[in-house]
Protein backbone atom coordinates (compact mmCIF):
# COMPACT_ATOMS: atom_id res chain seq x y z
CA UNK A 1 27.22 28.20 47.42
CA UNK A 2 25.45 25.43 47.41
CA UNK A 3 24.32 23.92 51.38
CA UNK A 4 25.88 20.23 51.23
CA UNK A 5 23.79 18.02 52.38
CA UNK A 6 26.31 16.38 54.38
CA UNK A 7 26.29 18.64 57.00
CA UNK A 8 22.55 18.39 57.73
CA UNK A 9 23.26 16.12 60.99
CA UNK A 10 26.24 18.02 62.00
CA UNK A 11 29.86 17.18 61.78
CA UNK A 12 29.77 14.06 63.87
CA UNK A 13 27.67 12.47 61.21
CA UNK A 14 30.17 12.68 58.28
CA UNK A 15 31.44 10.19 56.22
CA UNK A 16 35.13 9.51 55.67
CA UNK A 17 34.68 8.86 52.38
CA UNK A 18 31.65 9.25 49.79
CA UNK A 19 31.45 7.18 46.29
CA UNK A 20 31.19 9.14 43.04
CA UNK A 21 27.48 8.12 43.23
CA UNK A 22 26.45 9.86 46.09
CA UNK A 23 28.25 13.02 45.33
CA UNK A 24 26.60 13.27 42.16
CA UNK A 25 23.66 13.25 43.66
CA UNK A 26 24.18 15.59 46.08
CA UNK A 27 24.84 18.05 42.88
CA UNK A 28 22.36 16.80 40.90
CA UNK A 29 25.18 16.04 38.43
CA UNK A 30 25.73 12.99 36.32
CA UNK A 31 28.67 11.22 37.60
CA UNK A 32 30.29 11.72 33.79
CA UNK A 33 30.47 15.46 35.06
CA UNK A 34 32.02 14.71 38.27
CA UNK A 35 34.74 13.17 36.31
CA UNK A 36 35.09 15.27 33.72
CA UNK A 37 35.43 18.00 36.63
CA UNK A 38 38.53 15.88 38.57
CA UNK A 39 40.00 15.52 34.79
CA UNK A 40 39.80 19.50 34.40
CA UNK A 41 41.29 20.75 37.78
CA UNK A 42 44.53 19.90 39.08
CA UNK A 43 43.64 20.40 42.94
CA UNK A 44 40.50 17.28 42.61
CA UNK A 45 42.37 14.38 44.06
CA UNK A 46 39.88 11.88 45.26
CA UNK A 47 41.17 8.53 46.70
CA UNK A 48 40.61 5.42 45.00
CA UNK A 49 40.68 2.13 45.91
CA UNK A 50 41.96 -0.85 45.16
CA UNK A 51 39.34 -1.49 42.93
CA UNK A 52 40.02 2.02 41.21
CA UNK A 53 36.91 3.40 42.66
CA UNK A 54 37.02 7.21 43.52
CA UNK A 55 36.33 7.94 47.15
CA UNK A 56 35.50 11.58 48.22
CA UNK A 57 36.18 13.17 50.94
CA UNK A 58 34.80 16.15 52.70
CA UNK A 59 37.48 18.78 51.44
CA UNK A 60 36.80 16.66 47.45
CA UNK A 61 33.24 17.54 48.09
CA UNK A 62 33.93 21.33 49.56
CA UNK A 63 36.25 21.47 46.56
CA UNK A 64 33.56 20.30 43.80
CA UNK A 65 30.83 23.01 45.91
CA UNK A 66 33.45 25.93 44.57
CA UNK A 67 33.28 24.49 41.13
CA UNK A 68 29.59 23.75 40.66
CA UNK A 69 29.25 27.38 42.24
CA UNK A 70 31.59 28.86 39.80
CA UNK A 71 30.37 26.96 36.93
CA UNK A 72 26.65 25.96 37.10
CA UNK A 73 25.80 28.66 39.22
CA UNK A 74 27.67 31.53 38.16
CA UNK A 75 28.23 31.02 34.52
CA UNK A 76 32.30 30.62 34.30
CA UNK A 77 33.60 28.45 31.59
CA UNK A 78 36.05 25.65 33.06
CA UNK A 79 38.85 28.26 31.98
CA UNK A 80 37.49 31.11 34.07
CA UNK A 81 36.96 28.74 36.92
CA UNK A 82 40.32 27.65 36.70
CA UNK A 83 41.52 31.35 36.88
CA UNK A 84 38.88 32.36 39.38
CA UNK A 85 40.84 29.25 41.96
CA UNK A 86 43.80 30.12 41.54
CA UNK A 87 42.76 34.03 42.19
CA UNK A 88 41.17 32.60 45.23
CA UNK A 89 43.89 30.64 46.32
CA UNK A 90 46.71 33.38 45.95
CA UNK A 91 44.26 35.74 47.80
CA UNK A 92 44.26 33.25 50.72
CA UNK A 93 47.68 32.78 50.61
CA UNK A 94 48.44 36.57 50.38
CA UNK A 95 45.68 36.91 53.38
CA UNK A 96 47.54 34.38 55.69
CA UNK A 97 50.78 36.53 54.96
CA UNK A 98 48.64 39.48 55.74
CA UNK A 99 47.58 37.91 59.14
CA UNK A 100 51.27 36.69 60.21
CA UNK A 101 52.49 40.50 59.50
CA UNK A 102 49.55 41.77 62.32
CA UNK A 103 50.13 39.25 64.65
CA UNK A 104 54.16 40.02 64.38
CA UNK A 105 52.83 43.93 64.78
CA UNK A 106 50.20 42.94 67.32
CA UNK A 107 52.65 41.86 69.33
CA UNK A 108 55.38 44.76 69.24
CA UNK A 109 52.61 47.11 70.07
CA UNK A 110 52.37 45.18 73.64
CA UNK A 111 55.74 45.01 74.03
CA UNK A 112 55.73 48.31 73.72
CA UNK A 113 52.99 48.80 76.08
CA UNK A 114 54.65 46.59 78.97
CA UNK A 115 57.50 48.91 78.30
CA UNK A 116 56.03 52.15 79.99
């Protein structure tokens, strides 16, 4: 993936928000392509202002990494990358499942343990 640039100075430095401008440029993307991108997947919600101007936020620009990964970088077409998220997303979920069932065993095994 792509190092953001917006965590060059460290977390403390971050913006709450970031203008379509400036994240463009931090993909070296027109901003056309950054909206094109929001049009195309369903989970790229930036807020907007009164003014109607998109403001991104960290998880937006963490969000438009996966996609310029998937498609500049890897070659997907924006119907792969769709199908590539969503894989990724139902593996997380599945994983987080996966994790609650090990803690719940986790913690019969010491129960069993403090039994003897």
């Amino acid at each position: 993936m792509k190092q953001l640039p917006i965590y060059e100075k460290g977390r403390e430095s971050l913006k709450r928000y970031y203008s379509i401008g400036e994240v463009a440029k931090m993909f070296e993307v027109s901003k056309s392509l950054v909206r094109f991108w929001e049009n195309e997947f369903d989970f790229l919600k930036p807020h907007k202002n009164s003014k109607g101007d998109r403001r991104f936020t960290v998880q937006n620009i963490e969000q438009l990494n996966l996609i310029y990964e998937l498609v500049k970088e890897r070659g997907f077409t924006i119907e792969g990358a769709r199908r590539e998220i969503q894989r990724l997303q139902e593996w997380e979920k599945e994983k987080e499942e996966w994790i609650g069932r090990l803690g719940r065993v986790r913690e019969g095994l010491r129960g069993l343990m403090e039994e003897e």
